[in-house]
C-alpha atoms as a PDB file:
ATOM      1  CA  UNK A   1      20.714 -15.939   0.499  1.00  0.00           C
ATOM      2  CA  UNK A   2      17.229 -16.185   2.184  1.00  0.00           C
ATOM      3  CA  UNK A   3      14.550 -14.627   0.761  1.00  0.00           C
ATOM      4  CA  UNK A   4      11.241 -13.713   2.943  1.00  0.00           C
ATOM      5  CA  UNK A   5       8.451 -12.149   1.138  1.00  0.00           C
ATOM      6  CA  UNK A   6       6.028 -11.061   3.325  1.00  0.00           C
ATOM      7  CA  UNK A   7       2.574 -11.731   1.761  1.00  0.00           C
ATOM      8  CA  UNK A   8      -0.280 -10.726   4.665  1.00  0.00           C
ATOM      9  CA  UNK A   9       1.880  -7.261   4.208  1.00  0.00           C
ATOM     10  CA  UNK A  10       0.754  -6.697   0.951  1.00  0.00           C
ATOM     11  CA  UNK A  11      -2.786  -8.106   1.568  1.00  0.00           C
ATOM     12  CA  UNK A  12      -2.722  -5.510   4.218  1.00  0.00           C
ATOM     13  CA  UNK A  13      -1.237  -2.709   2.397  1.00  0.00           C
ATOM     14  CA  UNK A  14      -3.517  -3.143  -1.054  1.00  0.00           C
ATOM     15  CA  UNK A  15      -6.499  -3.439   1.474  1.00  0.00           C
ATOM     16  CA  UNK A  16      -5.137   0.028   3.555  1.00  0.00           C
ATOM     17  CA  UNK A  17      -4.753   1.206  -0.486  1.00  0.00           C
ATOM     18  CA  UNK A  18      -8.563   0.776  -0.896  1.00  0.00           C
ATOM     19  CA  UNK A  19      -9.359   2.426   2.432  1.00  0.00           C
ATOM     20  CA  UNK A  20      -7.316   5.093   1.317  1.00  0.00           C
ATOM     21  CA  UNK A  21      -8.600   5.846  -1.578  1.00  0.00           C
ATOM     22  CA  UNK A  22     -12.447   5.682  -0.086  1.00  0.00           C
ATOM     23  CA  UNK A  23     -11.989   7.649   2.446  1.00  0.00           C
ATOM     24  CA  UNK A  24      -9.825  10.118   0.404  1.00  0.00           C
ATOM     25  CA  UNK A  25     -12.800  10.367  -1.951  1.00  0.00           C
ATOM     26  CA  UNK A  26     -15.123  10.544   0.769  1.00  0.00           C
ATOM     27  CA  UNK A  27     -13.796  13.625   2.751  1.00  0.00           C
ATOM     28  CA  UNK A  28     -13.161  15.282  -0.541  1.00  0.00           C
ATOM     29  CA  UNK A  29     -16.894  14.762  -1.150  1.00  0.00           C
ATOM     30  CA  UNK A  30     -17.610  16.047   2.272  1.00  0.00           C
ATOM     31  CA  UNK A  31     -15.912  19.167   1.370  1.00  0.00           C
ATOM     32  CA  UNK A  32     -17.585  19.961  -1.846  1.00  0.00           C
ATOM     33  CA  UNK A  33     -20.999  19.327  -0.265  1.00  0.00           C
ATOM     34  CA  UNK A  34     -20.203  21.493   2.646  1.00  0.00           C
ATOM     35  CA  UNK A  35     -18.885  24.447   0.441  1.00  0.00           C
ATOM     36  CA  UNK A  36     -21.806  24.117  -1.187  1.00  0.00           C
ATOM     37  CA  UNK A  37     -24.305  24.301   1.664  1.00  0.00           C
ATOM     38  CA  UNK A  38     -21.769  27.450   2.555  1.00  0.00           C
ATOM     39  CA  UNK A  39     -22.620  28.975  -0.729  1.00  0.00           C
ATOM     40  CA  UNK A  40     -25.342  28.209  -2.349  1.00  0.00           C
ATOM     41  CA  UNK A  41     -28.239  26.592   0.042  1.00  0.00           C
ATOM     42  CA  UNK A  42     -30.452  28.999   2.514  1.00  0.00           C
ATOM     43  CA  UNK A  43     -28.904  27.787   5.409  1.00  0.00           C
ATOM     44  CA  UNK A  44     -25.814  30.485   5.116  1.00  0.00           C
ATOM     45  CA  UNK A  45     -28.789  32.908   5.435  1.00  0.00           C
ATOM     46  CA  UNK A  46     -28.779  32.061   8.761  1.00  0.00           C
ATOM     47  CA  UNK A  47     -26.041  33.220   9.796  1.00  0.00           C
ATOM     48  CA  UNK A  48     -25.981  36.633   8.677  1.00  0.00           C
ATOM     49  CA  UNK A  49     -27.271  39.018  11.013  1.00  0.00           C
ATOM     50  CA  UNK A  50     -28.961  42.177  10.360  1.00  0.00           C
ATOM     51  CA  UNK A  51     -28.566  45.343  11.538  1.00  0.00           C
ATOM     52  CA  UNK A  52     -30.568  45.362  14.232  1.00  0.00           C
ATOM     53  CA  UNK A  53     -28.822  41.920  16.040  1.00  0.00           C
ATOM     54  CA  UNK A  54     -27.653  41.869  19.213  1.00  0.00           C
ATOM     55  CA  UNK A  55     -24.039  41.272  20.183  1.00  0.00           C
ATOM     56  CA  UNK A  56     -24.867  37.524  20.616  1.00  0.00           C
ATOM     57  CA  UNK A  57     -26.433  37.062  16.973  1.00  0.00           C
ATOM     58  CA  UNK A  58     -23.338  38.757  15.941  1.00  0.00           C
ATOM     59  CA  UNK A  59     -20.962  36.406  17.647  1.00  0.00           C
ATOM     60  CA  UNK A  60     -23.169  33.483  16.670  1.00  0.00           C
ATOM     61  CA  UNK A  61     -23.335  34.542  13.064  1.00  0.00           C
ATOM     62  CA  UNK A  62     -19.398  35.141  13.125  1.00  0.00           C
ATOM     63  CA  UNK A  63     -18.910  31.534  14.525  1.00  0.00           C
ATOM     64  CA  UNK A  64     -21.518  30.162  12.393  1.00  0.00           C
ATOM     65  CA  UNK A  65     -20.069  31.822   9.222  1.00  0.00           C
ATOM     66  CA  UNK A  66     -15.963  30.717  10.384  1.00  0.00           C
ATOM     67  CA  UNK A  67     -17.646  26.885  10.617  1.00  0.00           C
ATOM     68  CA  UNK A  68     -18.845  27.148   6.945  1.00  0.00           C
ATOM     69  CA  UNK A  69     -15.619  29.017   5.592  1.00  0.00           C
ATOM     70  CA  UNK A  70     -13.219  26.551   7.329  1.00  0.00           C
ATOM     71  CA  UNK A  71     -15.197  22.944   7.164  1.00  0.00           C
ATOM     72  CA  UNK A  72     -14.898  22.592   3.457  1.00  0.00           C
ATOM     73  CA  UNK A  73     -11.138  23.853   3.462  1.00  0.00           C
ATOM     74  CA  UNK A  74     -10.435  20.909   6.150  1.00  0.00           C
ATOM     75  CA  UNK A  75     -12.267  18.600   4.548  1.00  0.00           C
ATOM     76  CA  UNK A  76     -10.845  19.084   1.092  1.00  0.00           C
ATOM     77  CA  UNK A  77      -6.771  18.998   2.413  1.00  0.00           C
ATOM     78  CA  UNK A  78      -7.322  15.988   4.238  1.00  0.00           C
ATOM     79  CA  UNK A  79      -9.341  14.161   1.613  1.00  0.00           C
ATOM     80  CA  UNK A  80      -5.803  15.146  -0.603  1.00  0.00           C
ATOM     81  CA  UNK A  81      -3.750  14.076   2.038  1.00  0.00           C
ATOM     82  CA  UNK A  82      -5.053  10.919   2.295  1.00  0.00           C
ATOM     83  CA  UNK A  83      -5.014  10.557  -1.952  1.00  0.00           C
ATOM     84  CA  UNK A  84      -1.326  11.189  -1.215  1.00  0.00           C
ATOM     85  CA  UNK A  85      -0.078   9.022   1.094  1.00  0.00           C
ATOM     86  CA  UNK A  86      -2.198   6.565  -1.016  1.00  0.00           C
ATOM     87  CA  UNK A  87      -0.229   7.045  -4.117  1.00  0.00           C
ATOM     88  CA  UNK A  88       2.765   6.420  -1.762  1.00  0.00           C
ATOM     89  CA  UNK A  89       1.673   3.310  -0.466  1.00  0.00           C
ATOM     90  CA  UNK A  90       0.519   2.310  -4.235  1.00  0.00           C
ATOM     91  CA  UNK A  91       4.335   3.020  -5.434  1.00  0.00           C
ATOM     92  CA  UNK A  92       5.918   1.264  -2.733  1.00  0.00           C
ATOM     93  CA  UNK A  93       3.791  -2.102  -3.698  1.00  0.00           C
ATOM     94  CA  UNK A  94       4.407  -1.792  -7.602  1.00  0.00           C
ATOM     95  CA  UNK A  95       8.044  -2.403  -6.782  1.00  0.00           C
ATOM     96  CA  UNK A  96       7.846  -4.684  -4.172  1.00  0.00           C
ATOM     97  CA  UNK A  97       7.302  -8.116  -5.997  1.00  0.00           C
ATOM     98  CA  UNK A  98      10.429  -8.102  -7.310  1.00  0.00           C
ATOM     99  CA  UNK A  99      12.794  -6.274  -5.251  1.00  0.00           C
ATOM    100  CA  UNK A 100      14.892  -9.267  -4.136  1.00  0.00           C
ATOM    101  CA  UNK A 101      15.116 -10.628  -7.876  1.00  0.00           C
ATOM    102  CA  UNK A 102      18.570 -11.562  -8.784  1.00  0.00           C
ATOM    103  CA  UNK A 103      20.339 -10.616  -5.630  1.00  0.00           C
ATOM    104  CA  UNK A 104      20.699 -14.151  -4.778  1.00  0.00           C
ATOM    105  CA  UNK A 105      23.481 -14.956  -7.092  1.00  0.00           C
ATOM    106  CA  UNK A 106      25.684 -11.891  -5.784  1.00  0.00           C
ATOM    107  CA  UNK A 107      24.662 -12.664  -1.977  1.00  0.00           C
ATOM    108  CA  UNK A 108      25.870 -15.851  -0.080  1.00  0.00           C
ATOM    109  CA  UNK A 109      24.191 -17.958   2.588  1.00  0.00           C
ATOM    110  CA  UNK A 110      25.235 -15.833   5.064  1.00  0.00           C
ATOM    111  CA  UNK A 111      22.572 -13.158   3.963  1.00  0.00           C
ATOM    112  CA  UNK A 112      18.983 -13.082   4.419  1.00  0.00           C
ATOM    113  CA  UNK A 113      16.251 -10.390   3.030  1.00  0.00           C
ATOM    114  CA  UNK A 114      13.106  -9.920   3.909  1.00  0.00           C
ATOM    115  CA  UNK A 115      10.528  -7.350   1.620  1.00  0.00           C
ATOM    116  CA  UNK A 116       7.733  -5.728   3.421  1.00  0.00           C
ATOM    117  CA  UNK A 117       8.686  -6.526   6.928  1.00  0.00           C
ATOM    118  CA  UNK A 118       5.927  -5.020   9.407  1.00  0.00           C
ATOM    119  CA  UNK A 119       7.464  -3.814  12.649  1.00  0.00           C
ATOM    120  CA  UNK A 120       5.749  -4.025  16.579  1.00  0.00           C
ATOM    121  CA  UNK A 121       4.892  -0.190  15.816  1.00  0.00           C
ATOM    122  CA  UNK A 122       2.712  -0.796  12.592  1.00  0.00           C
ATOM    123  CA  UNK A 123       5.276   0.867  10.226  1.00  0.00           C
ATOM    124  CA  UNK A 124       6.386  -1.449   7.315  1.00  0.00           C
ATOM    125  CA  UNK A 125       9.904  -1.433   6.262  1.00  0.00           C
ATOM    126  CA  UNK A 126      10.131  -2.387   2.040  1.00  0.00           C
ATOM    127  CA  UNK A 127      13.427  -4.390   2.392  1.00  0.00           C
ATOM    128  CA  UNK A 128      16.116  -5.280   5.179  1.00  0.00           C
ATOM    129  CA  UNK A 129      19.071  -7.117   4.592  1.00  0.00           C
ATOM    130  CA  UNK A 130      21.154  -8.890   7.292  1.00  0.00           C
ATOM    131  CA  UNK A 131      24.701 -10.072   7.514  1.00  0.00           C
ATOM    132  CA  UNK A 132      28.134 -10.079   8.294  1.00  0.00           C
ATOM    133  CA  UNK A 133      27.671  -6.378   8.442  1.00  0.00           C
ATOM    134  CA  UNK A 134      24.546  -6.300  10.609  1.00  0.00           C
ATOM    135  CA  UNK A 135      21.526  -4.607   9.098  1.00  0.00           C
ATOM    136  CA  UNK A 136      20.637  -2.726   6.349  1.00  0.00           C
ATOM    137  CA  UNK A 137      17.432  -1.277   5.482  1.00  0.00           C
ATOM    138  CA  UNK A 138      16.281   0.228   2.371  1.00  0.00           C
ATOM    139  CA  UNK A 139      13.452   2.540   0.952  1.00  0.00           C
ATOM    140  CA  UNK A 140      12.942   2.716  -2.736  1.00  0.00           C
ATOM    141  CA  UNK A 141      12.135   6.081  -3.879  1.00  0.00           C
ATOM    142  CA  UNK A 142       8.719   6.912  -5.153  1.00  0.00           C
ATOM    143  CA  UNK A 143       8.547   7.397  -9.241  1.00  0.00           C
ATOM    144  CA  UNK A 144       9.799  10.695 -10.895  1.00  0.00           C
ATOM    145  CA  UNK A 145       6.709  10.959 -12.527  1.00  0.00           C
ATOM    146  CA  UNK A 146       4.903  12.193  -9.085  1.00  0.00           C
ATOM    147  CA  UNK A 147       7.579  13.405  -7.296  1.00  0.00           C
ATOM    148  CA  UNK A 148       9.681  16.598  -7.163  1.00  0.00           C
ATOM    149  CA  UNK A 149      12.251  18.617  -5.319  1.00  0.00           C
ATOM    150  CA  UNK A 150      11.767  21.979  -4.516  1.00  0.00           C
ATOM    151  CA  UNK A 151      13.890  23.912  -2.117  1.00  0.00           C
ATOM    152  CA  UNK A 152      14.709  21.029  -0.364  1.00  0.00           C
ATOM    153  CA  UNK A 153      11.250  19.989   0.117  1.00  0.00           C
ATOM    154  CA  UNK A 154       9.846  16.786  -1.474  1.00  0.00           C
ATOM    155  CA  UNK A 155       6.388  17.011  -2.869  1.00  0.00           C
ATOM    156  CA  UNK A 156       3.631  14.378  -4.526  1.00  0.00           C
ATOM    157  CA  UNK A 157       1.883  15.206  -7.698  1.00  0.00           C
ATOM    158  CA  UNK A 158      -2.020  14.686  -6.712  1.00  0.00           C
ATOM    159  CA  UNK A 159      -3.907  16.285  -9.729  1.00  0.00           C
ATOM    160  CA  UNK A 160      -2.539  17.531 -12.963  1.00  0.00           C
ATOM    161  CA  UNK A 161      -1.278  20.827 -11.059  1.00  0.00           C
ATOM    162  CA  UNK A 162      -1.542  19.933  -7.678  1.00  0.00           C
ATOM    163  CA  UNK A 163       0.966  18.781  -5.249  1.00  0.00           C
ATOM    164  CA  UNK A 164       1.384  18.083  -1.717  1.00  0.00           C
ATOM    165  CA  UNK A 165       3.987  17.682   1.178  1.00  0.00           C
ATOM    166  CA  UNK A 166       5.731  14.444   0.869  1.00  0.00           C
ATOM    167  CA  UNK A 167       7.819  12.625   3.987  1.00  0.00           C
ATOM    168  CA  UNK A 168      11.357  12.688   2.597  1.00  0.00           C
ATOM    169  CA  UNK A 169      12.557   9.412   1.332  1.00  0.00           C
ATOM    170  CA  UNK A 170      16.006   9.916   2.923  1.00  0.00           C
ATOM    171  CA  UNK A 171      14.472  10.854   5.831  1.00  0.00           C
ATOM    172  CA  UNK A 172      12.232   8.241   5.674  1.00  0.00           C
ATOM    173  CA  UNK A 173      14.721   5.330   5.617  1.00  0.00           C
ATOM    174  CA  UNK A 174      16.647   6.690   8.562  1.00  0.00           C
ATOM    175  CA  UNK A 175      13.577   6.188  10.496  1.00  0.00           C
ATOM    176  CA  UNK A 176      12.332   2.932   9.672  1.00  0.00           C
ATOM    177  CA  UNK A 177      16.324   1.845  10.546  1.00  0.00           C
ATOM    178  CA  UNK A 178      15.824   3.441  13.963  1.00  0.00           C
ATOM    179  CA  UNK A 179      12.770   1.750  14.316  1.00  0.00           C
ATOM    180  CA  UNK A 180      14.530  -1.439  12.771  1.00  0.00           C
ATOM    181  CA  UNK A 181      17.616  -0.924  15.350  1.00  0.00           C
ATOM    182  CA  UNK A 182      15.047  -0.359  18.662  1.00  0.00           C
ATOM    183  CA  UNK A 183      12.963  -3.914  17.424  1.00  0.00           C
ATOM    184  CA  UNK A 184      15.944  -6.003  16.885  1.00  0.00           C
ATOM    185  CA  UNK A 185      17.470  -4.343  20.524  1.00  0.00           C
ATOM    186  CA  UNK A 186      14.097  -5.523  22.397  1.00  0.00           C
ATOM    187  CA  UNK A 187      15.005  -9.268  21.896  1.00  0.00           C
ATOM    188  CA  UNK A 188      19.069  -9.203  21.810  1.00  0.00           C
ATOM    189  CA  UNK A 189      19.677  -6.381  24.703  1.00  0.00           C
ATOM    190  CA  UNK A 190      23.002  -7.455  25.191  1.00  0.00           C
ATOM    191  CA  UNK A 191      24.139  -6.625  22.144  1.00  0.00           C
ATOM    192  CA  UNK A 192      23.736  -3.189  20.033  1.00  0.00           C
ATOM    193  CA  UNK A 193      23.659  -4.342  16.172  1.00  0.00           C
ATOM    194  CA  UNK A 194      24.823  -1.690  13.603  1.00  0.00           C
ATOM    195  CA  UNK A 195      21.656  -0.975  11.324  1.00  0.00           C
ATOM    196  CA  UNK A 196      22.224   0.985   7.631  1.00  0.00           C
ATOM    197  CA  UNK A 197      20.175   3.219   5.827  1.00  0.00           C
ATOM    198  CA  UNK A 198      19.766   3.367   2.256  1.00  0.00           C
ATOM    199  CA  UNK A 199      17.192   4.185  -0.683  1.00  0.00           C
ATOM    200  CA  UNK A 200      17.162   2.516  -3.528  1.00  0.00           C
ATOM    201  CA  UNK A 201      17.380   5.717  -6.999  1.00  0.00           C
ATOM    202  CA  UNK A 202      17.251   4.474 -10.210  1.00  0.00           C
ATOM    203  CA  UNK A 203      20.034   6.864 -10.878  1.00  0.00           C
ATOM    204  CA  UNK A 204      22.770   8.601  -9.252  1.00  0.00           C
ATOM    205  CA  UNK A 205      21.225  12.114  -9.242  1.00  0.00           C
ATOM    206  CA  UNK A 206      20.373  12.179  -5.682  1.00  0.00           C
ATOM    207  CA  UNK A 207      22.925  13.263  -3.043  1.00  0.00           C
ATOM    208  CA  UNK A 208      23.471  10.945  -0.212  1.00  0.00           C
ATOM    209  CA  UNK A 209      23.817  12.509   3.452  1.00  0.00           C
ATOM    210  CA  UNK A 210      25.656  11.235   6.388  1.00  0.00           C
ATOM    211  CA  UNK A 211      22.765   9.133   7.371  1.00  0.00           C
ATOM    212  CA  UNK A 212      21.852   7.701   4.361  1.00  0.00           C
ATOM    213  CA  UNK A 213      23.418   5.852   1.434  1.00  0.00           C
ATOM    214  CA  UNK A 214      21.972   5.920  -2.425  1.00  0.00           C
ATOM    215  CA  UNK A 215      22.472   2.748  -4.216  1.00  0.00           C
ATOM    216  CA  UNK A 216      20.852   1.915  -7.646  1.00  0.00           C
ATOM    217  CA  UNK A 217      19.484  -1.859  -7.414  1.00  0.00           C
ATOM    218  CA  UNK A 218      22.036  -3.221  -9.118  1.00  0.00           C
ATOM    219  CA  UNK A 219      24.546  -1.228  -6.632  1.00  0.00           C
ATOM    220  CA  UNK A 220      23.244  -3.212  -3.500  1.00  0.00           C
ATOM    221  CA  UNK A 221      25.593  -6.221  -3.832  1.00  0.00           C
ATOM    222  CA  UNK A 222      28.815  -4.056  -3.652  1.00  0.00           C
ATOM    223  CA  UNK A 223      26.835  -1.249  -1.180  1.00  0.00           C
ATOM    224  CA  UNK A 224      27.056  -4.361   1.306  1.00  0.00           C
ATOM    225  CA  UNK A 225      30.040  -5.779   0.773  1.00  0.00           C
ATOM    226  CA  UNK A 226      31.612  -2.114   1.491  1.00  0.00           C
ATOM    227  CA  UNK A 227      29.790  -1.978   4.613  1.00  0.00           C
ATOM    228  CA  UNK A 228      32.935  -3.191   7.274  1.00  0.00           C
ATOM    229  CA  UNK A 229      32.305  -7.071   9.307  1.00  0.00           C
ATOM    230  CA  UNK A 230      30.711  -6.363  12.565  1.00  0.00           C
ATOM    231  CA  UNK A 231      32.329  -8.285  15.377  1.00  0.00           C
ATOM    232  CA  UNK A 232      30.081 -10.115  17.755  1.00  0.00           C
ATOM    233  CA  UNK A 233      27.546 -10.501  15.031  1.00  0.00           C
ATOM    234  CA  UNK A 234      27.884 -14.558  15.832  1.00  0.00           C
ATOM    235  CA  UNK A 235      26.358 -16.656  13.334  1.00  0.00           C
ATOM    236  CA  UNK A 236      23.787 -17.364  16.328  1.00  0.00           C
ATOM    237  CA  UNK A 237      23.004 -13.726  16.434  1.00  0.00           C
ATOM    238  CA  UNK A 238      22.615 -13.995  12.814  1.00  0.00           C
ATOM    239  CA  UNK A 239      20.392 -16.975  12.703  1.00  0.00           C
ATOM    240  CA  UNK A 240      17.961 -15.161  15.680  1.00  0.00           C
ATOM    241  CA  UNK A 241      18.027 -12.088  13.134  1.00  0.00           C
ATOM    242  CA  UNK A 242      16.945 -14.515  10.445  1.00  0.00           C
ATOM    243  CA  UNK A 243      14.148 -15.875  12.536  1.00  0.00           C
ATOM    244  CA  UNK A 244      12.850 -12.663  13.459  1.00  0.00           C
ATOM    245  CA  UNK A 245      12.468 -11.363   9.741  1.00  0.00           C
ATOM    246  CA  UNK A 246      10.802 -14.786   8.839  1.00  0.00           C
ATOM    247  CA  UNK A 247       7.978 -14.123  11.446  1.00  0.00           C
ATOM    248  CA  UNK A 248       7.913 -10.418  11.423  1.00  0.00           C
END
């Protein structure tokens, strides 16, 4: 099996980690400055009117007053927001490196890989692996440590008590395979290739859906070989697919 590992991807993605977590710092900054020019400095004086203001200096002061209230608050959630989707990104390249690792001696020549594949629309896929099936992408989930379930909605640990929205990684990998399926379409448009979606648990406590598979990472070997031989996938087709994940 061919392996690509895409290293100006993670170059990219530690230096969008750093601009994450700087601007994430900054805006959070920004907020706390802000609520404290709301609350503490003169300048809030200025918007209070007294009672002898017009209806202008009350609208003004009501405006004015809204700003102050509502800056900070913006600020703050999306200096968090941008912590979280940093802590995502940091997850995703701690188990990157070694993703492929030992999948060689299950996989035969007829398979390739490719880790950290970024697509036309700027999105970066962790893993895709093509062969006799056609494609199959997968997402590893994000650690248990940060991450929780409730109600069916996924969330990211940010602080010691705090947690935020986080993109389903189910949902997640059924996108970056429509995404995968649309690329791969743009330079073979005569022929539709089936493309897989999986995420990669480190147990089998999560429920797969109809649109996604679960596989643990030593699961992926017989994950593919289940997946059923697409005809027309010529070993020409294959060897274009190769080329495109070696310069993607």
């Amino acid at each position: 099996m061919q392996v690509f590992q895409t290293h100006s991807a993670r170059v990219d993605s530690r230096l969008s980690v750093v601009t994450g977590l700087t601007i994430g710092l900054l805006l959070i900054g920004v907020g706390a400055a802000l609520a404290y020019l709301a609350v503490a400095s003169p300048m809030s004086q200025q918007f209070t009117p007294d009672p002898r203001s017009g209806p202008l200096r009350v609208v003004v002061g009501a405006l004015g007053w809204t700003l102050l209230i509502a800056a900070p608050v913006i600020a703050g959630l999306a200096g968090v927001a941008w912590l979280a989707g940093t802590v995502e990104r940091v997850s995703t390249l701690r188990g990157r490196p070694n993703s492929m690792a030992g999948l060689s001696r299950f996989l035969g020549p007829e398979y390739a890989a490719a880790t950290g594949v970024r697509l036309p629309d700027g999105r970066i896929v962790s893993e895709i692996i093509g062969g006799p099936h056609g494609i199959a992408v997968f997402e590893p989930l994000p650690p248990k440590a940060v991450t929780r379930v409730v109600q069916g909605r996924w969330e990211l640990r940010v602080g010691k008590d705090d947690w935020v929205p986080l993109e389903n990684p189910l949902e997640r990998a059924v996108r970056s395979a429509d995404r995968v399926r649309h690329w791969i379409g743009e330079n073979d448009r005569g022929f539709v290739i089936r493309v897989y979606a999986a995420v990669i648990s480190p147990d089998d406590s999560l429920a797969r859906t109809s649109k996604c598979a679960v596989v643990t990472r030593d699961r992926v070997p017989a994950y593919l070989d289940s997946l059923p031989v697409q005809r027309g996938f010529s070993p020409e087709r294959r060897a274009r697919i190769v080329e495109d994940l070696r310069v993607a």
